[in-house]
N, C-alpha and C. Protein backbone atom coordinates (compact mmCIF):
# COMPACT_ATOMS: atom_id res chain seq x y z
N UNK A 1 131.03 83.85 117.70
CA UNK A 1 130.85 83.46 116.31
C UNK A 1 132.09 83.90 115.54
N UNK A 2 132.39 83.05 114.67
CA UNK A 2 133.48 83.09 114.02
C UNK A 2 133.38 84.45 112.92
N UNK A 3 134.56 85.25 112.25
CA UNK A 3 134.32 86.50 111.35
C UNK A 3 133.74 85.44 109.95
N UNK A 4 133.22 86.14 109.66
CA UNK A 4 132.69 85.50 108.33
C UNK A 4 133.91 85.39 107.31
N UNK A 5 134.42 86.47 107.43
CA UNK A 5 135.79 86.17 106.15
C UNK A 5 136.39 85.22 106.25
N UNK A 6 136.91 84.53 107.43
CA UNK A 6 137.60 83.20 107.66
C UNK A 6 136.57 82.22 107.14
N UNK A 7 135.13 82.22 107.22
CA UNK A 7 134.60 81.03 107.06
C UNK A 7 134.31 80.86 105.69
N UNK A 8 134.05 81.94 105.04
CA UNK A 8 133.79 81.76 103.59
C UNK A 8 134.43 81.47 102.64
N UNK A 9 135.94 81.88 102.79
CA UNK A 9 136.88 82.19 101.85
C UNK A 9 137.30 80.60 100.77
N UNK A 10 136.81 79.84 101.15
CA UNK A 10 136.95 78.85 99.82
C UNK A 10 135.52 78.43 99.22
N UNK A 11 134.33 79.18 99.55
CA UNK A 11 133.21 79.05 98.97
C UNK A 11 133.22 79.84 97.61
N UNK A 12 132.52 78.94 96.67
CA UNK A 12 132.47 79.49 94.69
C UNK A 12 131.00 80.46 95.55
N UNK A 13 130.78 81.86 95.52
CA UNK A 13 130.00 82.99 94.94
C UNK A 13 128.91 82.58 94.19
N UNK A 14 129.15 81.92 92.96
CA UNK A 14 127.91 81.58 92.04
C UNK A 14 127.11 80.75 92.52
N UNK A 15 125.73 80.26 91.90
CA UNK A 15 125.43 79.26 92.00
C UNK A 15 125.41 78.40 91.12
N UNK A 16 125.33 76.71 90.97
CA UNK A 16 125.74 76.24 90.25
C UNK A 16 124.43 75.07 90.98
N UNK A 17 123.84 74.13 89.49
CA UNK A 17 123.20 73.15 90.23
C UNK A 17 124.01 71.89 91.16
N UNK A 18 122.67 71.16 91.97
CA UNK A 18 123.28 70.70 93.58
C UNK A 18 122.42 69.34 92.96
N UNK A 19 122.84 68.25 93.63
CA UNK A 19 121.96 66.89 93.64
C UNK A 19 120.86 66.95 94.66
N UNK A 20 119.94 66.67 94.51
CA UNK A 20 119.44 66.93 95.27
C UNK A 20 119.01 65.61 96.69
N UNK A 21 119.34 64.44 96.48
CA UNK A 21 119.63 63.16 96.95
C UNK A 21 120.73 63.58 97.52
N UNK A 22 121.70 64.71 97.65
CA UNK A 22 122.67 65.03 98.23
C UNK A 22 122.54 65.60 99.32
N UNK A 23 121.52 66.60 99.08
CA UNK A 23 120.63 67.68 99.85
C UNK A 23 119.82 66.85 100.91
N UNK A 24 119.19 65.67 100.30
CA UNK A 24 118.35 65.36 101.41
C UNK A 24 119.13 64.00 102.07
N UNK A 25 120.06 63.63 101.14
CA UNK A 25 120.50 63.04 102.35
C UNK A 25 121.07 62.80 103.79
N UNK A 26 121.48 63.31 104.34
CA UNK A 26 121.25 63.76 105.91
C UNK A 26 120.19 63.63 106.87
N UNK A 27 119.17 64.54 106.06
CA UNK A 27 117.74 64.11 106.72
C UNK A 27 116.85 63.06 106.28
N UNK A 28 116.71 62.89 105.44
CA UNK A 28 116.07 61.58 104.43
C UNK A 28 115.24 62.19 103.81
N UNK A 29 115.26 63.89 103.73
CA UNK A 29 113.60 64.61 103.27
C UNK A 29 113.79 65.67 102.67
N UNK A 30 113.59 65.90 101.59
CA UNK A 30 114.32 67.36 100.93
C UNK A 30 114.13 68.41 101.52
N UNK A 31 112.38 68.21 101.76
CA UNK A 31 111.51 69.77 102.88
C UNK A 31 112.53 69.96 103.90
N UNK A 32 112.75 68.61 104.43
CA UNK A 32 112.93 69.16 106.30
C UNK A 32 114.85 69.36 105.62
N UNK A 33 115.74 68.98 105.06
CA UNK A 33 116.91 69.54 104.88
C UNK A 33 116.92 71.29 103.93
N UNK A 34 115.88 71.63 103.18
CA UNK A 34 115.53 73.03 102.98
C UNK A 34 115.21 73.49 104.22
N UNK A 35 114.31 73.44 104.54
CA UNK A 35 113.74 73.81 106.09
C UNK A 35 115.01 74.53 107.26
N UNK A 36 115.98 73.27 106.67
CA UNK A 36 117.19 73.72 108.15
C UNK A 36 117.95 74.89 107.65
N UNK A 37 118.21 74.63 106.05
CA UNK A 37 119.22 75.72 105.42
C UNK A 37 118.40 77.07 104.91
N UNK A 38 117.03 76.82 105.04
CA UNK A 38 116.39 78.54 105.11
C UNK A 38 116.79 79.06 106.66
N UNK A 39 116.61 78.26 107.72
CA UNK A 39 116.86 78.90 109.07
C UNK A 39 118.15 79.71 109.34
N UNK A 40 119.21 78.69 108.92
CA UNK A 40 120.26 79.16 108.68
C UNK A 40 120.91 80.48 107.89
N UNK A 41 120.28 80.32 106.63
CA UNK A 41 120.15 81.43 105.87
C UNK A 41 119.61 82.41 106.55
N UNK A 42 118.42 82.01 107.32
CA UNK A 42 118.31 83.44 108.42
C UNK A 42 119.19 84.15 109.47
N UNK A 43 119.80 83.19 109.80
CA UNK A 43 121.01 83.60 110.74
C UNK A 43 122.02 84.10 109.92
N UNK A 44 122.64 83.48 108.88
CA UNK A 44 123.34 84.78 108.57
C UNK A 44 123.44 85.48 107.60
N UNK A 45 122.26 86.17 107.46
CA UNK A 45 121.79 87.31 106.77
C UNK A 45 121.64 88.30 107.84
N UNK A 46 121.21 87.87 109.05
CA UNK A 46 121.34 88.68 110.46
C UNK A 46 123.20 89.32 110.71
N UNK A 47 123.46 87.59 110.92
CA UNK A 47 124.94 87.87 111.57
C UNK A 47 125.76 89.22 110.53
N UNK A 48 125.81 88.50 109.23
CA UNK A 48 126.26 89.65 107.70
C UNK A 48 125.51 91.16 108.01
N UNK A 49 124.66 91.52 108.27
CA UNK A 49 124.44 92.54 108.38
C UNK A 49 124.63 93.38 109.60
N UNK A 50 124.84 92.88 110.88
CA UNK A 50 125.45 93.37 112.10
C UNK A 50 126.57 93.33 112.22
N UNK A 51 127.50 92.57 111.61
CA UNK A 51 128.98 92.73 111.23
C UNK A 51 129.32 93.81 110.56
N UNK A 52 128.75 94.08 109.56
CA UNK A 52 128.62 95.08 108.33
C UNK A 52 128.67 96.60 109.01
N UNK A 53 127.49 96.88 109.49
CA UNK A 53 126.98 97.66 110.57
C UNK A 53 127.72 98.39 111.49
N UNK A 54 128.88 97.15 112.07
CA UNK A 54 129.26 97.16 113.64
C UNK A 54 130.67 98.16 112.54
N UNK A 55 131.57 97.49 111.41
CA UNK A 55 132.29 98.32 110.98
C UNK A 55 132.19 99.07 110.30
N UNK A 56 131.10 99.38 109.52
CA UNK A 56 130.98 100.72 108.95
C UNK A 56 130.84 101.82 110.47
N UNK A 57 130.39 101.35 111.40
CA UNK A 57 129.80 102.54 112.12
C UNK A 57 131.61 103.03 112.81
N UNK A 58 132.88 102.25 112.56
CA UNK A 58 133.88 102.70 113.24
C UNK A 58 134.23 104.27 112.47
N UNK A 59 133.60 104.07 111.00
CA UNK A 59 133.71 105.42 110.32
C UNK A 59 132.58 106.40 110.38
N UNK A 60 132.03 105.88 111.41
CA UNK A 60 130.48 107.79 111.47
C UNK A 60 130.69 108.63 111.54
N UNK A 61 130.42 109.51 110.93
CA UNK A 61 130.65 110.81 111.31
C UNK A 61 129.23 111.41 111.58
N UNK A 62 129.24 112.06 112.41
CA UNK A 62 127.78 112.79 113.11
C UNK A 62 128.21 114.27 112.03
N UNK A 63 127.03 114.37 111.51
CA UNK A 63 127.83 116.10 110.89
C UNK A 63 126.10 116.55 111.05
N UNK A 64 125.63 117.58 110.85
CA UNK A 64 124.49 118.43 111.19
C UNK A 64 124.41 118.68 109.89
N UNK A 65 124.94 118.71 108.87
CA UNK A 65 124.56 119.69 108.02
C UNK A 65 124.65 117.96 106.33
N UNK A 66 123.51 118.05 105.74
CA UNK A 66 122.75 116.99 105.24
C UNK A 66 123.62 117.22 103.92
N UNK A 67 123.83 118.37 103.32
CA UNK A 67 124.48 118.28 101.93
C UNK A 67 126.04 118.08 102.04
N UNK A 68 126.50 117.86 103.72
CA UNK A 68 127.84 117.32 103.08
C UNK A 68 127.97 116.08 103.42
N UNK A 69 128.56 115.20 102.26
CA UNK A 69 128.71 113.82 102.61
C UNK A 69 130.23 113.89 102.13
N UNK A 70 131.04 112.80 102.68
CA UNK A 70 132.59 112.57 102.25
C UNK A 70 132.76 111.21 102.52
N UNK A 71 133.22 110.92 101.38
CA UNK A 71 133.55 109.72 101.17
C UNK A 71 135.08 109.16 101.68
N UNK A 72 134.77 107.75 102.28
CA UNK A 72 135.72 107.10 102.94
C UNK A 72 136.32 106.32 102.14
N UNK A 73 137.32 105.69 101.97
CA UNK A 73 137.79 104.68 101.23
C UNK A 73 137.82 103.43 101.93
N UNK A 74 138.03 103.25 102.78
CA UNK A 74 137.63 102.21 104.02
C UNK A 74 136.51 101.77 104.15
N UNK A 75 135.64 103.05 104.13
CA UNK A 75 134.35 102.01 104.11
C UNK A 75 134.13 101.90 103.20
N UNK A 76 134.33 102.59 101.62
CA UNK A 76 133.67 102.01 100.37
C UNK A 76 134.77 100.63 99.85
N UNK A 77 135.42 100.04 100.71
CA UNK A 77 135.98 99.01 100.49
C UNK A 77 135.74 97.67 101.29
N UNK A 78 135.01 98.19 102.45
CA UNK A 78 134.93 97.50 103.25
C UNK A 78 133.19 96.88 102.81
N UNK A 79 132.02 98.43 102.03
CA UNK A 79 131.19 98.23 101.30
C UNK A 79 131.33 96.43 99.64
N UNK A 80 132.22 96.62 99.34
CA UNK A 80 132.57 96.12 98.10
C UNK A 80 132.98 94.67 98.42
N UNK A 81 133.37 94.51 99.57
CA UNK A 81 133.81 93.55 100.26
C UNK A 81 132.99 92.32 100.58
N UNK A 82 131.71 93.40 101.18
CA UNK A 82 130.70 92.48 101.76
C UNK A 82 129.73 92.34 100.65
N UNK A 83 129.96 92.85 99.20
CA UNK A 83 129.14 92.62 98.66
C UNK A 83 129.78 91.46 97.61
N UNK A 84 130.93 91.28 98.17
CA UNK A 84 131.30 89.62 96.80
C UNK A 84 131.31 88.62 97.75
N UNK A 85 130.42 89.05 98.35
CA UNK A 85 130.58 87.52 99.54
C UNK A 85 129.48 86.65 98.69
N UNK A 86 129.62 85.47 99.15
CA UNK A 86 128.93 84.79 98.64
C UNK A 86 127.43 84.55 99.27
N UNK A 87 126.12 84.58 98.38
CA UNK A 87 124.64 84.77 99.02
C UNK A 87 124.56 83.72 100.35
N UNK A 88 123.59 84.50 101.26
CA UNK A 88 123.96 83.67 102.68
C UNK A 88 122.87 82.03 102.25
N UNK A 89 122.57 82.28 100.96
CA UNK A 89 122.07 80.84 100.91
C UNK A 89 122.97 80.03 100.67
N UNK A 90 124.01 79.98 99.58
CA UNK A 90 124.91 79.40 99.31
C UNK A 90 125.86 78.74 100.46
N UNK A 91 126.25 80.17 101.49
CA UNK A 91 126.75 79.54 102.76
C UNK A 91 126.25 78.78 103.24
N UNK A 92 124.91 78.69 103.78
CA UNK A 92 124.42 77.65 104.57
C UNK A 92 124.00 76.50 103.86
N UNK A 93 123.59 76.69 101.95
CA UNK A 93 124.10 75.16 101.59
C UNK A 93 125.43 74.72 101.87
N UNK A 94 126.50 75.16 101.40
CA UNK A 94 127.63 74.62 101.98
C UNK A 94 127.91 73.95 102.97
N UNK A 95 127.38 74.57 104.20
CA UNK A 95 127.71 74.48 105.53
C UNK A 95 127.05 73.47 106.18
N UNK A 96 125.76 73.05 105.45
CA UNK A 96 124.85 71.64 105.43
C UNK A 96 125.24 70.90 104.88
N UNK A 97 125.87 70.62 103.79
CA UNK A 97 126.73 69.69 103.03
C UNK A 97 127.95 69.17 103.97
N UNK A 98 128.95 69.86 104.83
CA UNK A 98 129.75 69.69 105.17
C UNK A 98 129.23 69.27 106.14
N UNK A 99 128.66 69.07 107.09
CA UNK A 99 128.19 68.72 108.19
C UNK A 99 128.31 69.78 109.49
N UNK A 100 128.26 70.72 108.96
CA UNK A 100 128.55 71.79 110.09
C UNK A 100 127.45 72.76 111.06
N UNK A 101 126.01 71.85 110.74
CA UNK A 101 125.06 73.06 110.99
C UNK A 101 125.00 71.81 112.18
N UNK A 102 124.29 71.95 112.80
CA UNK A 102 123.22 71.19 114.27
C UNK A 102 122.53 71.51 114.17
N UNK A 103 121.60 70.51 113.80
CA UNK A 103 119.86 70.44 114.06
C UNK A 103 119.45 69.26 114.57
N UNK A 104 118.03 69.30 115.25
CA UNK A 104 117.69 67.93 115.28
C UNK A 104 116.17 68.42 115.56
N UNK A 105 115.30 66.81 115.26
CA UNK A 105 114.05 67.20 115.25
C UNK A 105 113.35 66.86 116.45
N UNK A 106 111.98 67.68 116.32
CA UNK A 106 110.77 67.70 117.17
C UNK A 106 110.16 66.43 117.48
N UNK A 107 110.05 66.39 118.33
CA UNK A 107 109.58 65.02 118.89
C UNK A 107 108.02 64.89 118.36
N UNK A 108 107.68 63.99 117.90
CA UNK A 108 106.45 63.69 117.60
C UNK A 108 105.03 63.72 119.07
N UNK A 109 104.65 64.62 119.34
CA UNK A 109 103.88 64.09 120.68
C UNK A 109 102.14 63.86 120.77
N UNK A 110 101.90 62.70 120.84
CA UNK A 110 100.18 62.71 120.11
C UNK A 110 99.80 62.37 121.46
């Protein structure tokens, strides 16, 4: 999987209203094109937070003793970082707009 910083970096942060004939066009159905970009949104709210995780933990320090904490600058930057990213809903609207997700549907079986 690609780093998230490369993939985001020309996505607007805010939200702003969407057409929604835009949204469903792809699928022909607003539900089932929400449907794909909540899934998505689940994935990376996963991926964002095990990334997050994987480099804060290059700064752990194991210490025994609870009242000392020391602050990193690395990670409180690396903190600040992941927090102007843009909401992982926004990404995966984006990323449905552009044509970049794969989905396809369930076969009807009666």
């Amino acid at each position: 999987m690609a780093d998230i910083r490369n993939r985001v970096q020309g996505i607007d942060p805010n939200a702003k209203p969407r057409d929604l004939e835009q949204i469903a066009g792809p699928t022909g159905n607003i539900y089932e094109s929400l449907a794909i970009i909540a899934k998505r949104t689940d994935q990376l709210t996963v991926d964002l937070k095990h990334e997050l995780h994987q480099k804060l933990e290059e700064f752990a320090v194991s210490s025994d003793i609870i009242e000392e904490i020391s602050e990193n600058k690395e990670q409180i930057e690396i903190s600040k970082f992941y927090e102007r990213l843009p909401n992982p809903a926004i990404i995966a609207l984006e990323e449905f707009l552009n044509g970049e997700i794969y989905y396809r549907k369930k076969e009807n079986r009666q």
